[in-house]
C-alpha atoms as a PDB file:
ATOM      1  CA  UNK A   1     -43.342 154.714 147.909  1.00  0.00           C
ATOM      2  CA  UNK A   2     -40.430 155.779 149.856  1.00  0.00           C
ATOM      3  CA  UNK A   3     -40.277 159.140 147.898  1.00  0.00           C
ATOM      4  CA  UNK A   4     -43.979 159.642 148.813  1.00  0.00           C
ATOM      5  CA  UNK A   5     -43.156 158.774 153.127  1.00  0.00           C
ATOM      6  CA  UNK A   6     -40.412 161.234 152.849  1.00  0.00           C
ATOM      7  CA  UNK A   7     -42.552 164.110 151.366  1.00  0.00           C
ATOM      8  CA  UNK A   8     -44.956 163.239 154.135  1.00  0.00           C
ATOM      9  CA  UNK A   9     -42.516 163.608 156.532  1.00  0.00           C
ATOM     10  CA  UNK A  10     -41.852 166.599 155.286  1.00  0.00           C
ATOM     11  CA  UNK A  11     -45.013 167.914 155.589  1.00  0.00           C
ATOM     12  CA  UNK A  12     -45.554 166.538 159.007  1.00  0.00           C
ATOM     13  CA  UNK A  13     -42.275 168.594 160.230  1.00  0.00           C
ATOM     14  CA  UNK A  14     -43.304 171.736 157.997  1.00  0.00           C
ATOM     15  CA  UNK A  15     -47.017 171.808 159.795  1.00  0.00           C
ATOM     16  CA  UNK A  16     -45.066 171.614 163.122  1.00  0.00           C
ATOM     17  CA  UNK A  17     -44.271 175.210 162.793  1.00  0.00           C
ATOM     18  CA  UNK A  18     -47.602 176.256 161.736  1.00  0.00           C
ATOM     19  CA  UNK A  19     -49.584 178.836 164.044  1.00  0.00           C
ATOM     20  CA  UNK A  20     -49.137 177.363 167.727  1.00  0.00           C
ATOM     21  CA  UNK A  21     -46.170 175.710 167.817  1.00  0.00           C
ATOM     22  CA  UNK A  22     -43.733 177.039 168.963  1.00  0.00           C
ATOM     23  CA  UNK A  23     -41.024 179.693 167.803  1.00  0.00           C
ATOM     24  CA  UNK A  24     -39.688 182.739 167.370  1.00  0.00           C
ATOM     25  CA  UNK A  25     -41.100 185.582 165.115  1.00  0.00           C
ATOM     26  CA  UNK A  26     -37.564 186.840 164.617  1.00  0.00           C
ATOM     27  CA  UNK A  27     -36.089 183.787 163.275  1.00  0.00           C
ATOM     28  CA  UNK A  28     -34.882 183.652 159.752  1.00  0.00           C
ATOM     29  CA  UNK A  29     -37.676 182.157 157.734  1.00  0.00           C
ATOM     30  CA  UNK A  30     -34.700 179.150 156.574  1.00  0.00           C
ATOM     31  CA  UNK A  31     -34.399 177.778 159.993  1.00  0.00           C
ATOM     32  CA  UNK A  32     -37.500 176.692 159.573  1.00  0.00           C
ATOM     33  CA  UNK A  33     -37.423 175.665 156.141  1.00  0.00           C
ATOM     34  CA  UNK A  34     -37.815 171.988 155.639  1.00  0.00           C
ATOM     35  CA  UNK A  35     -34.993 170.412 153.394  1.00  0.00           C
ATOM     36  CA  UNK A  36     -34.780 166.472 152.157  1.00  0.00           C
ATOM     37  CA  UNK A  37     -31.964 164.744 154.574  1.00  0.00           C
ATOM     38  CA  UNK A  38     -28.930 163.441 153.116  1.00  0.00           C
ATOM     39  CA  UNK A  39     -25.778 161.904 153.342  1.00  0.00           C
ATOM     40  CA  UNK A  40     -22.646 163.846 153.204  1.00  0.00           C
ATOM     41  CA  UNK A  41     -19.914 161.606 153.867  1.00  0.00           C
ATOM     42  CA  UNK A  42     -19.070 158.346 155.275  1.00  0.00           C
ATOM     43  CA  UNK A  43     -21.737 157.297 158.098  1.00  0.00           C
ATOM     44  CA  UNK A  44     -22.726 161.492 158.397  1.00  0.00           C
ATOM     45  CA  UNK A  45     -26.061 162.925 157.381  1.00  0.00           C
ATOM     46  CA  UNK A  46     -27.352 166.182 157.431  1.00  0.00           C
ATOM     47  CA  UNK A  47     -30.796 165.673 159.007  1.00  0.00           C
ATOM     48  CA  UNK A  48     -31.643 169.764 160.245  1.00  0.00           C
ATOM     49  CA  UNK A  49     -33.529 172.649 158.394  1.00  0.00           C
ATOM     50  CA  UNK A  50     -32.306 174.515 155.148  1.00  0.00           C
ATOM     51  CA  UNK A  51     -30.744 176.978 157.624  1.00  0.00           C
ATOM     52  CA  UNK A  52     -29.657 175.594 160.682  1.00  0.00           C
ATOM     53  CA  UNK A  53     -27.709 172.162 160.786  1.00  0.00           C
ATOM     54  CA  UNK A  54     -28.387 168.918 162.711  1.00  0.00           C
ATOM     55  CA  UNK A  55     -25.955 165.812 162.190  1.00  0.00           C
ATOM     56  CA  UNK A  56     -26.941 162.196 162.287  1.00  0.00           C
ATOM     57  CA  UNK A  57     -23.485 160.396 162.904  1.00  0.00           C
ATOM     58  CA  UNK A  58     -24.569 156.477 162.628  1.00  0.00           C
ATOM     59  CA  UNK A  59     -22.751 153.572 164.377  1.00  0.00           C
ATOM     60  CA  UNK A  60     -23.837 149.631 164.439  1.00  0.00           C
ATOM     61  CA  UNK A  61     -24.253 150.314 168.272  1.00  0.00           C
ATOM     62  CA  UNK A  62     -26.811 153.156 167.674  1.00  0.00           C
ATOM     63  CA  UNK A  63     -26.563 157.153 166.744  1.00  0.00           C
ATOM     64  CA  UNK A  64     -25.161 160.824 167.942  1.00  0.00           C
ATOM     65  CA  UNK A  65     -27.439 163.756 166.917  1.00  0.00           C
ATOM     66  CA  UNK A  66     -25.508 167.050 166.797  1.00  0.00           C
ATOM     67  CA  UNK A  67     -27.812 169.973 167.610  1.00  0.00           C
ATOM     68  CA  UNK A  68     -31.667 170.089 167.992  1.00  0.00           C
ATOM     69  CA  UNK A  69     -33.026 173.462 166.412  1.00  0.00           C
ATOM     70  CA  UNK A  70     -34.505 176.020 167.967  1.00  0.00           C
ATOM     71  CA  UNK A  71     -37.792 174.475 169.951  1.00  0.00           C
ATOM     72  CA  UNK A  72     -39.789 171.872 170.324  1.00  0.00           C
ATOM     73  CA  UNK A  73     -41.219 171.916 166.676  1.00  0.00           C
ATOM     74  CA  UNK A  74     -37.500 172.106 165.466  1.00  0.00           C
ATOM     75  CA  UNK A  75     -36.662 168.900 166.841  1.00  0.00           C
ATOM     76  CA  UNK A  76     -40.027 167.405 165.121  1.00  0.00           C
ATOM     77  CA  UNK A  77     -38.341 168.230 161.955  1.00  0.00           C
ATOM     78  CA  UNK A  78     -35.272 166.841 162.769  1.00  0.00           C
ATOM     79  CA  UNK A  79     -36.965 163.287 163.913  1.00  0.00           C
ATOM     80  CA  UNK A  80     -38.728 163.713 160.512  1.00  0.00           C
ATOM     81  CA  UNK A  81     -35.421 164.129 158.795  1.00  0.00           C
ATOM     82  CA  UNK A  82     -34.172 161.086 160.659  1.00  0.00           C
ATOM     83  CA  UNK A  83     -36.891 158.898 159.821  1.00  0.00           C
ATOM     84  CA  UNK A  84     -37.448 159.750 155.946  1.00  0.00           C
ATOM     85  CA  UNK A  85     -33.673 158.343 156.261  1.00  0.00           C
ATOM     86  CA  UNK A  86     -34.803 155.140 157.663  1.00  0.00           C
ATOM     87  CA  UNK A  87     -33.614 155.188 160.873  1.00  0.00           C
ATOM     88  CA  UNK A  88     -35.343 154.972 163.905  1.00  0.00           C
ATOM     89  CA  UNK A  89     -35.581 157.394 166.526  1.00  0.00           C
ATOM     90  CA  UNK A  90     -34.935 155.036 169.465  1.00  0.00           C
ATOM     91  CA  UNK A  91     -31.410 154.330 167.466  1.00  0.00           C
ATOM     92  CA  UNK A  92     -30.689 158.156 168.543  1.00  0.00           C
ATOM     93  CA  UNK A  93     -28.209 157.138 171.742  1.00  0.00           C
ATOM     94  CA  UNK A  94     -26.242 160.345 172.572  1.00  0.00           C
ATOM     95  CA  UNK A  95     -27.792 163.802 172.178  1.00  0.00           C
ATOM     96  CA  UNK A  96     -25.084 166.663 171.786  1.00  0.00           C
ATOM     97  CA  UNK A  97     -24.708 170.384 171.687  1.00  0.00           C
ATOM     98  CA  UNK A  98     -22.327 172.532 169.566  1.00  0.00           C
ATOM     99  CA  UNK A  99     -23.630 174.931 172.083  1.00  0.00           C
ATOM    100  CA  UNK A 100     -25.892 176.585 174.432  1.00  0.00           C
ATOM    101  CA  UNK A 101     -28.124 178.806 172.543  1.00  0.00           C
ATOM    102  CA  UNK A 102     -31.574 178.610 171.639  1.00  0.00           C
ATOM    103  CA  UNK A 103     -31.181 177.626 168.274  1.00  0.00           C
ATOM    104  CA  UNK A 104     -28.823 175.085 168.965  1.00  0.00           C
ATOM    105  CA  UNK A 105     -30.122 173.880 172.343  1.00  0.00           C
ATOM    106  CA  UNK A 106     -34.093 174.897 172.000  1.00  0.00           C
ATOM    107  CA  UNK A 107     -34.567 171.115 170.663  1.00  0.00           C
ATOM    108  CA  UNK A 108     -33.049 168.993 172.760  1.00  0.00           C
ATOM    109  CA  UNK A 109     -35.349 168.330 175.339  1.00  0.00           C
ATOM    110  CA  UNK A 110     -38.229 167.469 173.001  1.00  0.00           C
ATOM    111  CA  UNK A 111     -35.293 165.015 171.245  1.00  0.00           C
ATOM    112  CA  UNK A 112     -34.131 163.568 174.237  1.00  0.00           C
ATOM    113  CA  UNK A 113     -38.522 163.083 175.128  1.00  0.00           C
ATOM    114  CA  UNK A 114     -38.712 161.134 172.213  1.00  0.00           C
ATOM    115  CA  UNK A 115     -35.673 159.247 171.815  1.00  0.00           C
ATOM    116  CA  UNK A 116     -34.860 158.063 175.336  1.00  0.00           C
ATOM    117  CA  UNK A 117     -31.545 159.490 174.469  1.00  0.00           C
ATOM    118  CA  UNK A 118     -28.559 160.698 176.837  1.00  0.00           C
ATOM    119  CA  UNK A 119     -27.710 164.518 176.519  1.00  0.00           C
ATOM    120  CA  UNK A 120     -24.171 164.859 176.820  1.00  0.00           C
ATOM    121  CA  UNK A 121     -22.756 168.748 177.481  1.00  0.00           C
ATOM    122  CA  UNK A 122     -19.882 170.501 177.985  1.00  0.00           C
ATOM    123  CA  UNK A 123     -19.551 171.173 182.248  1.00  0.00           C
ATOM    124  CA  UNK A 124     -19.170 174.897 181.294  1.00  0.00           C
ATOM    125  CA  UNK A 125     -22.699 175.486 179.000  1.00  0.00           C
ATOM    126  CA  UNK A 126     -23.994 172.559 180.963  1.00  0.00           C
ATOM    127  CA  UNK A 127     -25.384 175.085 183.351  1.00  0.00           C
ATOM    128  CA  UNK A 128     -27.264 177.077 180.656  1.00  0.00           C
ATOM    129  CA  UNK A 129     -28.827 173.671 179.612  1.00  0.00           C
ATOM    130  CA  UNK A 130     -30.223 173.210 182.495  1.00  0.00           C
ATOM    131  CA  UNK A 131     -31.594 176.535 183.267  1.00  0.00           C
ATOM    132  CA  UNK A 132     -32.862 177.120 179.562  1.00  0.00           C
ATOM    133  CA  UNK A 133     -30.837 180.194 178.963  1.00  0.00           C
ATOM    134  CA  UNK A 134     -27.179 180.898 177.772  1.00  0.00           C
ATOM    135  CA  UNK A 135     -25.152 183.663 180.507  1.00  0.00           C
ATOM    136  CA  UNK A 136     -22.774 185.854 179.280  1.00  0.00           C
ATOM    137  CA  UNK A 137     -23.298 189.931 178.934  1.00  0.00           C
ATOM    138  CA  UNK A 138     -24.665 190.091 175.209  1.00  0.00           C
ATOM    139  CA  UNK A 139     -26.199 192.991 173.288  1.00  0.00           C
ATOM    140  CA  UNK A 140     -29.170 190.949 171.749  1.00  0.00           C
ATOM    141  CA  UNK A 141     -29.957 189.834 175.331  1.00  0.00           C
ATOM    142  CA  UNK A 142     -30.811 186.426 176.992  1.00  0.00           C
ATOM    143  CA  UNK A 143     -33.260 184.197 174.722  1.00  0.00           C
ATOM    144  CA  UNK A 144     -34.539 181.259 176.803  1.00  0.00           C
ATOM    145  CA  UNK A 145     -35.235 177.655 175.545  1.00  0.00           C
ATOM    146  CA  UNK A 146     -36.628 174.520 176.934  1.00  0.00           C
ATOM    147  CA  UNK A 147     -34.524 173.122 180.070  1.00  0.00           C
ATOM    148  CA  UNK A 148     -33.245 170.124 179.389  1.00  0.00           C
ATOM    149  CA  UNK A 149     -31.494 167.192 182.258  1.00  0.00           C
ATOM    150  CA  UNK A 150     -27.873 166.927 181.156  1.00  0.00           C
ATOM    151  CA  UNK A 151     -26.841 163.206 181.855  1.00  0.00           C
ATOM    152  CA  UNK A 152     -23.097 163.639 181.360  1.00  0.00           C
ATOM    153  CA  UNK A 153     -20.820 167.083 181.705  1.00  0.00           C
ATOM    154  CA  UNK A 154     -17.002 166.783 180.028  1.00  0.00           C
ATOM    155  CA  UNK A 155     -13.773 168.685 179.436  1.00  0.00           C
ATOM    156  CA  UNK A 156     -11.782 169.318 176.983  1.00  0.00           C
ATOM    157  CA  UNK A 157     -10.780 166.136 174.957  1.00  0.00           C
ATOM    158  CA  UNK A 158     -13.522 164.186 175.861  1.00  0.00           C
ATOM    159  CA  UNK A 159     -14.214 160.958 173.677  1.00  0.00           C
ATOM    160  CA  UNK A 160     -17.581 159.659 173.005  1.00  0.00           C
ATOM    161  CA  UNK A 161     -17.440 155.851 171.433  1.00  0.00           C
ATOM    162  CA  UNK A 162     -20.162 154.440 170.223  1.00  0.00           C
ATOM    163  CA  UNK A 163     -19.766 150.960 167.863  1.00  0.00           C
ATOM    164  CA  UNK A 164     -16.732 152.037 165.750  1.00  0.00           C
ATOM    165  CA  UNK A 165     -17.624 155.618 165.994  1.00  0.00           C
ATOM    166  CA  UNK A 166     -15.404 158.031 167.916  1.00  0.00           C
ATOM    167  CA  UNK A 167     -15.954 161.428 168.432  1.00  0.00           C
ATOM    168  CA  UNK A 168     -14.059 163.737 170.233  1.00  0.00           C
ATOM    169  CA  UNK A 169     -15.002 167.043 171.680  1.00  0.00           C
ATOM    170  CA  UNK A 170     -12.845 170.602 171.577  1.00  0.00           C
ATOM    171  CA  UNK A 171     -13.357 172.971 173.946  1.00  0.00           C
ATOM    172  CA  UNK A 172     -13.840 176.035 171.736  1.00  0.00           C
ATOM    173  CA  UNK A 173     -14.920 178.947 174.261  1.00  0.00           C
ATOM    174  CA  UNK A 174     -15.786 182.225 173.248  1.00  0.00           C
ATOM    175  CA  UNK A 175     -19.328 182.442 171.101  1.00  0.00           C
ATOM    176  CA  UNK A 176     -20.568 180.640 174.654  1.00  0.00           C
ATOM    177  CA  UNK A 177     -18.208 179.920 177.835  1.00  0.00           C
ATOM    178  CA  UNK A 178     -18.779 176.396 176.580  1.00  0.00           C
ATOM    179  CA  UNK A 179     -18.681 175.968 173.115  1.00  0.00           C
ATOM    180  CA  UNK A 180     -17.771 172.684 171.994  1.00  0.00           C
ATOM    181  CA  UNK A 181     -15.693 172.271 168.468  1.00  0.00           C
ATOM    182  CA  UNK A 182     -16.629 168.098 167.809  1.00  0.00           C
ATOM    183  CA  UNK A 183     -13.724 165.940 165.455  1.00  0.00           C
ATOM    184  CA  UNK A 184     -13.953 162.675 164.231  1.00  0.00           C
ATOM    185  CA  UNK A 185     -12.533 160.482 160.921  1.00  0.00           C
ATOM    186  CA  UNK A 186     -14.336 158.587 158.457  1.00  0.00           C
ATOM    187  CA  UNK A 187     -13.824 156.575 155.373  1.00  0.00           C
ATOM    188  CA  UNK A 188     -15.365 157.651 152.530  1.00  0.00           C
ATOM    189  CA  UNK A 189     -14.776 156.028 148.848  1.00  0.00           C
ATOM    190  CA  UNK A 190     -11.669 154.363 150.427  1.00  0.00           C
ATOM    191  CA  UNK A 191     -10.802 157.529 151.684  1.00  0.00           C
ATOM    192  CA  UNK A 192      -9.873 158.380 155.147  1.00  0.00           C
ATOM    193  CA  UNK A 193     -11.004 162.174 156.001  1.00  0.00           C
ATOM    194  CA  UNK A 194     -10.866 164.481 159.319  1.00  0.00           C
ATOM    195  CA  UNK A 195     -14.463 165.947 159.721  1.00  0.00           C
ATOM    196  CA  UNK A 196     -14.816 168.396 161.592  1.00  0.00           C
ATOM    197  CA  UNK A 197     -18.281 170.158 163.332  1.00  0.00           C
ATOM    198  CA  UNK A 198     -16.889 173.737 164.318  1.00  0.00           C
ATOM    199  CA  UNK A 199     -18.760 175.229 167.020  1.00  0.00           C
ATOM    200  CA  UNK A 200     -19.665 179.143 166.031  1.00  0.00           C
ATOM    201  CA  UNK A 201     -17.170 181.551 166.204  1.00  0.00           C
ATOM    202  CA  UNK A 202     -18.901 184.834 165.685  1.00  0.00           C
ATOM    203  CA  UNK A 203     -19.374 187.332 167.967  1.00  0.00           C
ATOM    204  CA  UNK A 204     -23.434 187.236 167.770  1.00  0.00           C
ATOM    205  CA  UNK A 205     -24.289 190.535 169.883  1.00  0.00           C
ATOM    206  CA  UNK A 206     -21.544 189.496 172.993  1.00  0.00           C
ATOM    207  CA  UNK A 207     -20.034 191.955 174.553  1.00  0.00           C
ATOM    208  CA  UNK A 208     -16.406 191.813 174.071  1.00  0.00           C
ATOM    209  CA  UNK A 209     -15.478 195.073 176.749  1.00  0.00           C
ATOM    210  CA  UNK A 210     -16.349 195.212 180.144  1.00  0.00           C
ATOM    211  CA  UNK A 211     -17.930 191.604 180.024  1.00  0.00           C
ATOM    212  CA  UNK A 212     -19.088 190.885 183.673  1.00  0.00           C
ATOM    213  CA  UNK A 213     -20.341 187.573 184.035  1.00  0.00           C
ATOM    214  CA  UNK A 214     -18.023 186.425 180.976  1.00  0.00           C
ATOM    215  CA  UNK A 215     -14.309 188.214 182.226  1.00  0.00           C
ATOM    216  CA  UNK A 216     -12.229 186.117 180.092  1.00  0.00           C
ATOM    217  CA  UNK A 217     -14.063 186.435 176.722  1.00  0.00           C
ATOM    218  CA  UNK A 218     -11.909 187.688 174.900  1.00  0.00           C
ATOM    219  CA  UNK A 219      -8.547 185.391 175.703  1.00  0.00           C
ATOM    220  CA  UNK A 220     -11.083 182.901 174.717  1.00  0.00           C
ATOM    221  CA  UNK A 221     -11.692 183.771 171.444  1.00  0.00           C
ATOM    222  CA  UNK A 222      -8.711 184.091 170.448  1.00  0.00           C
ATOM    223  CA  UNK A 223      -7.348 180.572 172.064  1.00  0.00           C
ATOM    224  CA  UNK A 224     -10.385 179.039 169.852  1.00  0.00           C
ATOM    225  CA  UNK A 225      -9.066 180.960 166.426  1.00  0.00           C
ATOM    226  CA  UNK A 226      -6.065 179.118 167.418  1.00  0.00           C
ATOM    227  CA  UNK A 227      -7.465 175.785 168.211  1.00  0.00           C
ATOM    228  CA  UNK A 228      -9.602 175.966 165.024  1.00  0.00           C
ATOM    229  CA  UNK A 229      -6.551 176.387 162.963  1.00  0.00           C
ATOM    230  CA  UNK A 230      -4.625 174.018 163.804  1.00  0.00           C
ATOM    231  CA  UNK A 231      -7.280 171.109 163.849  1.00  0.00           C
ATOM    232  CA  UNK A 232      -6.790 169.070 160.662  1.00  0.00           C
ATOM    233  CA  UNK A 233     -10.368 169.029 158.420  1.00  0.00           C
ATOM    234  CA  UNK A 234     -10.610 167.352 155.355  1.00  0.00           C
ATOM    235  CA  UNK A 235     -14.230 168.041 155.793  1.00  0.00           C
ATOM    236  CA  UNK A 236     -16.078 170.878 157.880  1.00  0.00           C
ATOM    237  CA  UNK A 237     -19.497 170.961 158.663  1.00  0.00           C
ATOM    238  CA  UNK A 238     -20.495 174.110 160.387  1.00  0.00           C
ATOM    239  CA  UNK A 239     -23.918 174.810 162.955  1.00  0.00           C
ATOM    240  CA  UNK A 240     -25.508 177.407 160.329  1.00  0.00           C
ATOM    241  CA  UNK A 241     -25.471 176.661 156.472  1.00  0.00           C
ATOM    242  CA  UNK A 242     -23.965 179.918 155.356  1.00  0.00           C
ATOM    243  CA  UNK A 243     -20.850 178.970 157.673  1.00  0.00           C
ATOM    244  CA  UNK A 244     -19.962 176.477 155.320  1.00  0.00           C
ATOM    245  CA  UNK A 245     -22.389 177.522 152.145  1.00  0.00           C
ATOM    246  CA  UNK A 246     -23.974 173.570 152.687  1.00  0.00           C
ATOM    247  CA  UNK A 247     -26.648 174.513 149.787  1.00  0.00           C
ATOM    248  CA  UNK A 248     -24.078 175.147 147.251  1.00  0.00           C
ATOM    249  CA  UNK A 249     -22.340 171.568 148.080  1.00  0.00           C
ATOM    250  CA  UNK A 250     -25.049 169.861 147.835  1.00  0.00           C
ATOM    251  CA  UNK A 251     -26.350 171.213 144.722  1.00  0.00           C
ATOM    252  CA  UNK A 252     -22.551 170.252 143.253  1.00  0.00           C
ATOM    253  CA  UNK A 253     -23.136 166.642 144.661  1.00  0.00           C
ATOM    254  CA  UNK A 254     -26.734 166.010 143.525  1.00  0.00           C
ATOM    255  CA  UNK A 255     -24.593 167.410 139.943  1.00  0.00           C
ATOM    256  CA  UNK A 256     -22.062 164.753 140.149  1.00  0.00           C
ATOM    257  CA  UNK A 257     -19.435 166.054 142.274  1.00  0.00           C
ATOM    258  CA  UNK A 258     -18.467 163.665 144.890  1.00  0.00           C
ATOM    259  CA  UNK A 259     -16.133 165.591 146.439  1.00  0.00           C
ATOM    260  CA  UNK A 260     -18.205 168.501 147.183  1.00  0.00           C
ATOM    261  CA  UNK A 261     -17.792 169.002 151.006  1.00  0.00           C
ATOM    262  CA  UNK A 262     -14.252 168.362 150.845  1.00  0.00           C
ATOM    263  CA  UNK A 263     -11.605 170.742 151.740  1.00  0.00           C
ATOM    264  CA  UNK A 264      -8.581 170.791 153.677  1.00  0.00           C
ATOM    265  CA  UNK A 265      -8.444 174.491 153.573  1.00  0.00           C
ATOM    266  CA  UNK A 266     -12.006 175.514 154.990  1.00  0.00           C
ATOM    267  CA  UNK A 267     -11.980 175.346 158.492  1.00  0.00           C
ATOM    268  CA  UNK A 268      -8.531 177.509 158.437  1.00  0.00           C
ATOM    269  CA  UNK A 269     -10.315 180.148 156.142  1.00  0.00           C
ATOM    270  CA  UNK A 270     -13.372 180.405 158.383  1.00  0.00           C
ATOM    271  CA  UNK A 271     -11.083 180.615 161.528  1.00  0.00           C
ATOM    272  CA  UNK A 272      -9.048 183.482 159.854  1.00  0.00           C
ATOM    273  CA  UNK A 273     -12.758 185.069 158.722  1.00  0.00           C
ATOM    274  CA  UNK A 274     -14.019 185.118 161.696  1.00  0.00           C
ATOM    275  CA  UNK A 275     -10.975 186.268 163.647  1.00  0.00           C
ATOM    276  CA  UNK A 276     -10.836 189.415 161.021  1.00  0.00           C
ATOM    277  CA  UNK A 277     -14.671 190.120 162.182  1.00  0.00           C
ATOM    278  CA  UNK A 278     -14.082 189.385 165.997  1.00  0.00           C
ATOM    279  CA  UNK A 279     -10.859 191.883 165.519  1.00  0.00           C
ATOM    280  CA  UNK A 280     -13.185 194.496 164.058  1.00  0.00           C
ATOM    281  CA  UNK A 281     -15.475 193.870 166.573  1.00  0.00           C
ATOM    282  CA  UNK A 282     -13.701 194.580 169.347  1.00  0.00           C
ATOM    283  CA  UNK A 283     -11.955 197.558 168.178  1.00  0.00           C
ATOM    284  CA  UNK A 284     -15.686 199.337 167.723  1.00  0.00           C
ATOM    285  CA  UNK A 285     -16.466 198.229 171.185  1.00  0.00           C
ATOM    286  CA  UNK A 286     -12.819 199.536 172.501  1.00  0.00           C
ATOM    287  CA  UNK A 287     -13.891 202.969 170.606  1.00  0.00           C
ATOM    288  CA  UNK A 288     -16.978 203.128 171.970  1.00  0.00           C
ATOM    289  CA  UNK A 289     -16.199 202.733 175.111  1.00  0.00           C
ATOM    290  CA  UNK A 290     -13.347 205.745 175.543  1.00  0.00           C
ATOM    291  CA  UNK A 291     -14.557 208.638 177.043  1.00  0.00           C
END
């Protein structure tokens, strides 16, 4: 029976991004790919699509969603996610953002609609929440999403408690002015791990010379390669599945492998990754640029 609501649920998020809801034609067809919801590790669940994450972080006290998808039927699929878990969506307490692009961000209004939840943001993408579009000068231009009412802008450092959850926010600047790296511990197995939700560190179409509205880009960047390094992460559990290759861990769990997400050396490797691509990057752009 609960096998059977779960592939309903399923179905019911899948026909949310049938012909008339709404989305983008450009997407990557896994973003919108429906995926069964599962635990990873400690009171953590992976409740988003096959391509782009969303984290259920449960407390006695209620829940923290991380992320919302890319629209209004993204965020269906999510709540369908939550559900087939058996929770309830009115649990959902906090609403945050990794950051503020559309298929982080294009979600959380509908969430926040149906949860009653508080959207908590980071002061500098809390603008771009608000508005429905991310700033910055950026190759791929200036996708909009969904406004959504922020409830409560932070800094760096920032903790959010809720029951004997704590998570703690990182300001990680660079992808977006306001890019928010999110920390917190768990016990899993008798086993205390650092998890860690890394904002994106790619460059994603931003211009890295002669950025107007974003002049300090590229200090940025390279302040967040630091930060990232030097956070300690048992466990790392990125915005887009390839970040962290979240199919191929889960595949190893449903095979036996309980320790399948864990890793103290990730998050260093995929800070050192993408500081090789940003350095790349912005030597093509410094070429380009010379007369």
């Amino acid at each position: 029976m609960k096998r059977a609501a779960s592939i309903l649920l399923a179905i019911v998020a899948l026909a949310a991004f049938a012909p008339g809801a709404t989305a983008f034609a450009a997407d990557p067809a896994n973003w919108s790919k429906p995926i069964r919801p599962y635990r990873v590790v400690g009171n953590i669940y992976y409740v988003g699509s096959e391509g782009l994450s969303a984290w259920l972080i449960s407390s006695s006290e209620g829940h923290v969603l991380l992320d919302s998808g890319p629209s209004p039927a993204g965020a269906k699929l999510i709540e369908a996610n939550i559900q087939a878990l058996g929770f309830k969506l009115s649990d959902v307490k906090v609403l945050i953002n990794s950051h503020a692009h559309f298929d982080h961000a294009g979600g959380l209004a509908q969430l926040k609609a149906d949860t009653g939840a508080k959207v908590w943001a980071s002061r500098p993408d809390e603008p771009a929440l608000k508005k429905g579009q991310h700033f910055g000068d950026n190759d791929n231009g200036l996708t909009a999403f969904a406004p959504v009412k922020v409830d409560k802008g932070f800094g760096d450092g920032q903790k959010l408690k809720l029951g004997e959850t704590t998570l703690v926010a990182h300001l990680t600047p660079g992808h977006t002015i306001g890019c928010t790296t999110w920390t917190t511990q768990v016990v899993d197995r008798d086993r205390p791990l650092n998890v860690t939700f890394p904002c994106s560190a790619s460059v994603a179409g931003n211009v890295l010379v002669g950025n107007k509205t974003y002049r300090t880009i590229v200090a940025d960047y390279r302040a967040t390669f630091a930060t990232l390094k030097a956070l300690p992460t048992d466990v790392m559990l990125p915005a887009h599945e390839e970040q962290g290759h979240l199919l191929d861990k889960r595949r190893k769990m449903l095979a036996g492998d309980v320790n399948a997400f864990i890793d103290p050396t990730e998050l260093a490797r995929y800070a050192a990754t993408s500081e090789e691509a940003f350095d790349k990057e912005l030597a093509r752009q410094q070429s380009a640029r010379k007369p």
